[in-house]
N, C-alpha and C. Protein backbone atom coordinates (compact mmCIF):
# COMPACT_ATOMS: atom_id res chain seq x y z
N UNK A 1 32.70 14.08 -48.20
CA UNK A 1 33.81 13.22 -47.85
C UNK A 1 33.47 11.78 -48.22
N UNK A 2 34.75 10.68 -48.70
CA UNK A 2 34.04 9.83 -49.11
C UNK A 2 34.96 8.47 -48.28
N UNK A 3 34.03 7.83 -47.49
CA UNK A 3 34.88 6.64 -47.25
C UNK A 3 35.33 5.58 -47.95
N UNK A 4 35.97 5.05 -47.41
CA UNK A 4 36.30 3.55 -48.00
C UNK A 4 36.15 2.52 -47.40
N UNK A 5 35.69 1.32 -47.84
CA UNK A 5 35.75 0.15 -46.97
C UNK A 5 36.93 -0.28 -46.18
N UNK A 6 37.03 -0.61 -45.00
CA UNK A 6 38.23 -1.32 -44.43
C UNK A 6 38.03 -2.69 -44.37
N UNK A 7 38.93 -3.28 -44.19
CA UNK A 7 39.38 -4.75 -44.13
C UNK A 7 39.86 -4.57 -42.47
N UNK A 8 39.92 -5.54 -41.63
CA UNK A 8 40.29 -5.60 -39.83
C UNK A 8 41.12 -7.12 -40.29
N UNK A 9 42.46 -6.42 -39.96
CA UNK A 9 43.55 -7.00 -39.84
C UNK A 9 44.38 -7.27 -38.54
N UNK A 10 44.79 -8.48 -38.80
CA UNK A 10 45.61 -8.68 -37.28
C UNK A 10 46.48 -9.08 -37.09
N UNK A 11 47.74 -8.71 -36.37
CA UNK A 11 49.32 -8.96 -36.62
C UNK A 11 49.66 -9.66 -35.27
N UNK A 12 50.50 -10.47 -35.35
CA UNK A 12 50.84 -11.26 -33.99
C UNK A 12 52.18 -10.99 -33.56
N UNK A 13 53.14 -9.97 -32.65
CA UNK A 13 54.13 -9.56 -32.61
C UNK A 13 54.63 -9.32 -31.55
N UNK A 14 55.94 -9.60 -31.10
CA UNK A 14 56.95 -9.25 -30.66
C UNK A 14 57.20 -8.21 -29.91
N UNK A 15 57.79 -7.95 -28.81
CA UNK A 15 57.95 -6.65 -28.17
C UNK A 15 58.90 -5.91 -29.20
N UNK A 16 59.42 -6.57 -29.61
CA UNK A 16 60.65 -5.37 -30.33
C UNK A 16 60.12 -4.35 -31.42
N UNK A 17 59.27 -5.58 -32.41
CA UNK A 17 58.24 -4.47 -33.67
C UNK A 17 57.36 -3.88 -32.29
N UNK A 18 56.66 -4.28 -31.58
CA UNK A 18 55.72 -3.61 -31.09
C UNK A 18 56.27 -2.15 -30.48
N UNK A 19 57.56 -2.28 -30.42
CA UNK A 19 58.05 -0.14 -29.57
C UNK A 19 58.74 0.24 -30.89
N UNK A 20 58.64 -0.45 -32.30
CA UNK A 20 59.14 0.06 -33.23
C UNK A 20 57.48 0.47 -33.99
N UNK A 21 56.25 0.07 -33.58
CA UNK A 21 55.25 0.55 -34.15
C UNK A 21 54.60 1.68 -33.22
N UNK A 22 55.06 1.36 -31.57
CA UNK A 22 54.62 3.03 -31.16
C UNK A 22 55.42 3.93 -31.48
N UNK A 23 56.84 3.72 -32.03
CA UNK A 23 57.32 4.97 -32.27
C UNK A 23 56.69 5.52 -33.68
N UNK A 24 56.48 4.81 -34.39
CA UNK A 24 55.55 5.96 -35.89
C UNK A 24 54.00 5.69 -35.38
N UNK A 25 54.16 6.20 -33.95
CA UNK A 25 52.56 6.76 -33.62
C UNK A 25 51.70 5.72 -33.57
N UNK A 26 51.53 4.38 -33.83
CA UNK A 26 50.66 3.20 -33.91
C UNK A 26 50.02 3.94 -35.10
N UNK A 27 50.92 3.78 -36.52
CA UNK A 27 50.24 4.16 -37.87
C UNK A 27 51.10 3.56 -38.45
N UNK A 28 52.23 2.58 -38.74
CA UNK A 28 52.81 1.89 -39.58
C UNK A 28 53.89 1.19 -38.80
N UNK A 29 53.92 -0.33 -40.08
CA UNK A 29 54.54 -1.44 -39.91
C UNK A 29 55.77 -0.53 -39.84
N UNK A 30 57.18 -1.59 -39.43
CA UNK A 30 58.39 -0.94 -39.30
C UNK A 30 58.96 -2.15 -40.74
N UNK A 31 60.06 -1.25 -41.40
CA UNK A 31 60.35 -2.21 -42.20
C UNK A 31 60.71 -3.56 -42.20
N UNK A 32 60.32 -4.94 -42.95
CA UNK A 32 61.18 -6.17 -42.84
C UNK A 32 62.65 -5.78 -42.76
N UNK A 33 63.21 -6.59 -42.22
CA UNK A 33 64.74 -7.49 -41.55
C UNK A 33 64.59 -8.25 -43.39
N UNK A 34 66.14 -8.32 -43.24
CA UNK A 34 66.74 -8.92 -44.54
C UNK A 34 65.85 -10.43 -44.53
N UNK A 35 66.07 -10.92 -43.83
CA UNK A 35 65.16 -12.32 -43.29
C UNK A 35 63.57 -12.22 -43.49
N UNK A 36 63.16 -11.08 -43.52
CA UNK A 36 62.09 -11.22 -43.91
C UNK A 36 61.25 -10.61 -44.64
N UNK A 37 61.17 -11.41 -46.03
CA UNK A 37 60.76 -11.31 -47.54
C UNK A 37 59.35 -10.73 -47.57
N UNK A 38 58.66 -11.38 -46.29
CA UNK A 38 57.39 -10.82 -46.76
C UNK A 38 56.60 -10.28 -45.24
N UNK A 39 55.85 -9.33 -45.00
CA UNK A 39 54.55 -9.07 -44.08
C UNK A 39 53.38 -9.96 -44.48
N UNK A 40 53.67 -10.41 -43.33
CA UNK A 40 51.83 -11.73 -43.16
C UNK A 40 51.12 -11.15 -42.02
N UNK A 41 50.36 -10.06 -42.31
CA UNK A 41 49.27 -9.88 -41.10
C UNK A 41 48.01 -11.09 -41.75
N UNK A 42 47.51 -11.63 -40.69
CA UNK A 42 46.28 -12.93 -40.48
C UNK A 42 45.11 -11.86 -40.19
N UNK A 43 44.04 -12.58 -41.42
CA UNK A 43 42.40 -12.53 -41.20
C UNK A 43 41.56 -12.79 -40.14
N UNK A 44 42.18 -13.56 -38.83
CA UNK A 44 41.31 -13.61 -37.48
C UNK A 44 41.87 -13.59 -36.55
N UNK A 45 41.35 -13.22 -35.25
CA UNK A 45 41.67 -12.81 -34.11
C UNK A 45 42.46 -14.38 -33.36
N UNK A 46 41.13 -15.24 -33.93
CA UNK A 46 42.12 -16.60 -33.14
C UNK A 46 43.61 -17.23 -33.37
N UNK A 47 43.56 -16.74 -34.77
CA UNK A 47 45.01 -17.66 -35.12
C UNK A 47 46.18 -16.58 -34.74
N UNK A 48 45.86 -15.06 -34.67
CA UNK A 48 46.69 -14.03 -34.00
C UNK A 48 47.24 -14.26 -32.82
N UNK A 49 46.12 -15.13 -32.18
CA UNK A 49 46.67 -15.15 -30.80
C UNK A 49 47.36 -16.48 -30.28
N UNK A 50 46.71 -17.29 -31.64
CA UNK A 50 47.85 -18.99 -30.93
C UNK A 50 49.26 -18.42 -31.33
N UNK A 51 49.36 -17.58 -32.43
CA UNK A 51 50.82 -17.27 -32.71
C UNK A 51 51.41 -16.58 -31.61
N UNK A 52 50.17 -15.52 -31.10
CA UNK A 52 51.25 -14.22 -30.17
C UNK A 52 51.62 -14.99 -28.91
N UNK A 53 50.54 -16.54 -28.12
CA UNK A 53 50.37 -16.84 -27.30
C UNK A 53 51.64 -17.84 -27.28
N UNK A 54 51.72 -19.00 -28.13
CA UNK A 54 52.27 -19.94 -28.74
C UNK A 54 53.54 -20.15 -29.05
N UNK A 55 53.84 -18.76 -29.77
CA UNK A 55 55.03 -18.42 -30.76
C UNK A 55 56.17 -17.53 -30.17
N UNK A 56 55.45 -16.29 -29.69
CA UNK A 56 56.18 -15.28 -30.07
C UNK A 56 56.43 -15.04 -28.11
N UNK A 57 55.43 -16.00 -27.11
CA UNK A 57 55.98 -15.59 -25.88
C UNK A 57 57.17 -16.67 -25.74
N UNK A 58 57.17 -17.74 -26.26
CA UNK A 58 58.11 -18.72 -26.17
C UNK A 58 59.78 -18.36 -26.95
N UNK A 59 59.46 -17.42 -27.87
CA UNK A 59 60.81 -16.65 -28.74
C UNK A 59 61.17 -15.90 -27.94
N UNK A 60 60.00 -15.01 -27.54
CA UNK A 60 60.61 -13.07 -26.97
C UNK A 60 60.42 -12.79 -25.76
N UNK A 61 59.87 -13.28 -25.06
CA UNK A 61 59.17 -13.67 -23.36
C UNK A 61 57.71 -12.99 -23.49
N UNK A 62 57.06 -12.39 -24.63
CA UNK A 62 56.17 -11.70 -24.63
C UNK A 62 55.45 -12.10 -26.32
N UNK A 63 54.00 -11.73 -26.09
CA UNK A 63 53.55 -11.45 -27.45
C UNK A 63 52.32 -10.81 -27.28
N UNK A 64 52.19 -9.94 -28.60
CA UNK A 64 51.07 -8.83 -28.42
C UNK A 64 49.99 -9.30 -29.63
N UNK A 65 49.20 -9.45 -30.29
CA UNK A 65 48.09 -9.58 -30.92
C UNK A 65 47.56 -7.87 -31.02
N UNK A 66 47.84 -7.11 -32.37
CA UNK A 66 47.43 -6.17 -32.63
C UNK A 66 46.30 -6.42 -33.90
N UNK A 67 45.61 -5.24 -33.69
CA UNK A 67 44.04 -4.99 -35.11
C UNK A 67 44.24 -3.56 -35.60
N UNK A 68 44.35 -3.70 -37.08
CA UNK A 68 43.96 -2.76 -37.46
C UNK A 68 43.15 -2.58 -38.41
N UNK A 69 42.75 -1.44 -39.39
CA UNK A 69 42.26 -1.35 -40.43
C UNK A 69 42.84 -1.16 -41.68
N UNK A 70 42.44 -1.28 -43.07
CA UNK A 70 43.29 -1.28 -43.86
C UNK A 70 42.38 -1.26 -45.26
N UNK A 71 41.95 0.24 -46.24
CA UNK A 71 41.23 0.04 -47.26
C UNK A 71 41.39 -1.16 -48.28
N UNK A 72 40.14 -1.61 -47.74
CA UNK A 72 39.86 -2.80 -49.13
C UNK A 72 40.15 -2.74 -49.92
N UNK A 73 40.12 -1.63 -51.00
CA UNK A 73 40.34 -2.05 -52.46
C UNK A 73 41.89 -2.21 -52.94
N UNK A 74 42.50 -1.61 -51.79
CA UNK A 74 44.03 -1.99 -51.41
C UNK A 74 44.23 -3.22 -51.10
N UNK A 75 43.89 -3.60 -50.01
CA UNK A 75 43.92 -5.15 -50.12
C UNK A 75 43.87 -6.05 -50.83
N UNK A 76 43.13 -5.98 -51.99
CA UNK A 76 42.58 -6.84 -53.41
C UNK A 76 43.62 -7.47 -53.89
N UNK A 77 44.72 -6.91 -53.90
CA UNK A 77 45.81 -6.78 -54.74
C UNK A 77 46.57 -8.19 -54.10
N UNK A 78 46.50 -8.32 -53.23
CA UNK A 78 47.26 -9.56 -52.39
C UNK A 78 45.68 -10.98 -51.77
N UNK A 79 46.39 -11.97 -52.50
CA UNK A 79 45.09 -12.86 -52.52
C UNK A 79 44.97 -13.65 -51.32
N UNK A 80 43.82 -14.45 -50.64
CA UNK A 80 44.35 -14.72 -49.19
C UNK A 80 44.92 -15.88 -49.26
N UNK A 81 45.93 -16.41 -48.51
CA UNK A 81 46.83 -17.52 -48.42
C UNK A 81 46.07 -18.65 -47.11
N UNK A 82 45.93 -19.58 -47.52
CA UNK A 82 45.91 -20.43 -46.48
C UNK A 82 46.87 -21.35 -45.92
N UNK A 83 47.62 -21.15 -44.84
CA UNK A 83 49.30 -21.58 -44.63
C UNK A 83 48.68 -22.80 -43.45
N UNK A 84 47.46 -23.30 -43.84
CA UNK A 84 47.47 -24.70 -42.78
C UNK A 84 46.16 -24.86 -42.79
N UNK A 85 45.58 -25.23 -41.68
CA UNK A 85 43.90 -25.30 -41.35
C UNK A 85 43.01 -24.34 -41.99
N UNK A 86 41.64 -24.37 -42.33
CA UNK A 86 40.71 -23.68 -42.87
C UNK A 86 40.55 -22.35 -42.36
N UNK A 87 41.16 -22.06 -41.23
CA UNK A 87 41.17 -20.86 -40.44
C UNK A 87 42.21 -20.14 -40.28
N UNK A 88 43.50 -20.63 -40.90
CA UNK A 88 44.51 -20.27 -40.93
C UNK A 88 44.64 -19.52 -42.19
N UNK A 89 44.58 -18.33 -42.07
CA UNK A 89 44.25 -17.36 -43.53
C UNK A 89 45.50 -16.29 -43.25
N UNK A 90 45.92 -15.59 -44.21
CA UNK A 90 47.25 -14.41 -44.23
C UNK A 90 47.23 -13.96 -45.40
N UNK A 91 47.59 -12.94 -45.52
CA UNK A 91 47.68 -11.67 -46.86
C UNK A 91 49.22 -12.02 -46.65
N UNK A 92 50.09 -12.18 -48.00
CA UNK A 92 51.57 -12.04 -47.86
C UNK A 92 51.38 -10.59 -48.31
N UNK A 93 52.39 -9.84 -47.99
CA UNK A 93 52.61 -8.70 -48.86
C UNK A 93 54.55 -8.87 -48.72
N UNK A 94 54.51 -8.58 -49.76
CA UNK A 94 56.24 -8.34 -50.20
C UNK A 94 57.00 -7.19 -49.47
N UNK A 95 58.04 -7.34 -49.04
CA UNK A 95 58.44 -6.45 -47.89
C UNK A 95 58.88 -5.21 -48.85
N UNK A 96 59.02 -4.89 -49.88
CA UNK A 96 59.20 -4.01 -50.75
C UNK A 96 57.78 -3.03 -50.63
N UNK A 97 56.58 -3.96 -50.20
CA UNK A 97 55.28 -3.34 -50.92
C UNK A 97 54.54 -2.80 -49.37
N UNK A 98 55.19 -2.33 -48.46
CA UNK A 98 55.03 -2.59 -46.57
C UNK A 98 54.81 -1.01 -46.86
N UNK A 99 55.30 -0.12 -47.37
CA UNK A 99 55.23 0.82 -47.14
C UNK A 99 53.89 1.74 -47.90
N UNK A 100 53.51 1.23 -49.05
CA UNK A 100 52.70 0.97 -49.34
C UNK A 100 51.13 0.82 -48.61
N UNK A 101 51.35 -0.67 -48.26
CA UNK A 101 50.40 -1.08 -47.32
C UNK A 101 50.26 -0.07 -46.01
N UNK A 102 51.49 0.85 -45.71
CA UNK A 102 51.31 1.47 -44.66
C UNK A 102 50.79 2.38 -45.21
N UNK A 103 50.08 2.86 -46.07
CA UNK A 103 50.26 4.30 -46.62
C UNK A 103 48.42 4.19 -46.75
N UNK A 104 47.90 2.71 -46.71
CA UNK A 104 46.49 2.59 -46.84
C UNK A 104 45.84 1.77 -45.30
N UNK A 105 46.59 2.07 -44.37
CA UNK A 105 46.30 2.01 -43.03
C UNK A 105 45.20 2.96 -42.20
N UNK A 106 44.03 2.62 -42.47
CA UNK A 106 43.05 3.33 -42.08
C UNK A 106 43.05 3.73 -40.10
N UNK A 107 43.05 4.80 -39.58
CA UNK A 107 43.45 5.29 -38.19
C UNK A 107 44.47 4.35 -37.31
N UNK A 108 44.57 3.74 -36.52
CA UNK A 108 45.30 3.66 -35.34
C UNK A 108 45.66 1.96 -35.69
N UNK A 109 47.38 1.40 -35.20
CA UNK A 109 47.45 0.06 -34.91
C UNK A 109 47.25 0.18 -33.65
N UNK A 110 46.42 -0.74 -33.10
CA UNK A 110 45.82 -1.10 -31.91
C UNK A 110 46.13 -2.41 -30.86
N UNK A 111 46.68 -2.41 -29.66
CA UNK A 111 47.15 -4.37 -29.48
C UNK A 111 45.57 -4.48 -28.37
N UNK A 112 45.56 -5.55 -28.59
CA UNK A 112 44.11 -5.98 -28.31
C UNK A 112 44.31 -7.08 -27.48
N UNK A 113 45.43 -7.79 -27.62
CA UNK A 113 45.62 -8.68 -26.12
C UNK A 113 47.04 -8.73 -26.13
N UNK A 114 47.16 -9.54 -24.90
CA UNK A 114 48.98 -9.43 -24.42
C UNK A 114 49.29 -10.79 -23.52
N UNK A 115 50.22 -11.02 -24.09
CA UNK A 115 50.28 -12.29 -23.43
C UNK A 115 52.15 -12.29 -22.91
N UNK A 116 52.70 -12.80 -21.75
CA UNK A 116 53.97 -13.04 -21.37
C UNK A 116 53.87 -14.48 -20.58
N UNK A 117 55.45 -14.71 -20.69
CA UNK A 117 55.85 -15.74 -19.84
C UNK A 117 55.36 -15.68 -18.37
């Protein structure tokens, strides 16, 4: 059997994607909304969580900070973006290319902290 490297990815989200990702089992993104062109899961745990903490309890009354895995050599393909501070890192992927990316989702999406109003 042969592994592959993973990449540990981390998504900062919403209650609404979050019961649209336990329903396909915590194994794939749910598709972008017309509004949104692209999937930006972020390279670290901290900037996951000023968003989930910051962002997404002040939008939705809630925010979740999920990790997953995701074969590297898949990843390659999308270069890392820096959308602010040196720590502020994101993979765009094109919402066309989500399914894809779901398809090289190594075991389980996982939420790893939780934050509400």
């Amino acid at each position: 059997m042969t592994t592959h490297a993973t990449t540990t990815l981390w998504r900062p989200t919403g209650p609404v994607e979050l019961e649209l990702v336990a329903a396909a089992d915590w194994r794939a993104w749910p598709p972008r909304l017309p509004e949104q062109p692209i999937f930006y899961p972020v390279l670290n745990e901290d900037y996951a969580i000023r968003i989930a903490r910051d962002w997404n309890v002040k939008h939705d009354g809630a925010g979740f900070v999920t990790r997953f895995e995701v074969d590297t050599e898949f990843l390659a393909r999308y270069p890392v973006q820096q959308a602010g501070g040196k720590t502020i890192l994101e993979l765009w992927v094109p919402a066309e290319e989500l399914a894809e990316l779901n398809a090289h989702i190594v075991g389980r999406i996982e939420v790893v902290h939780e934050f509400r109003a």
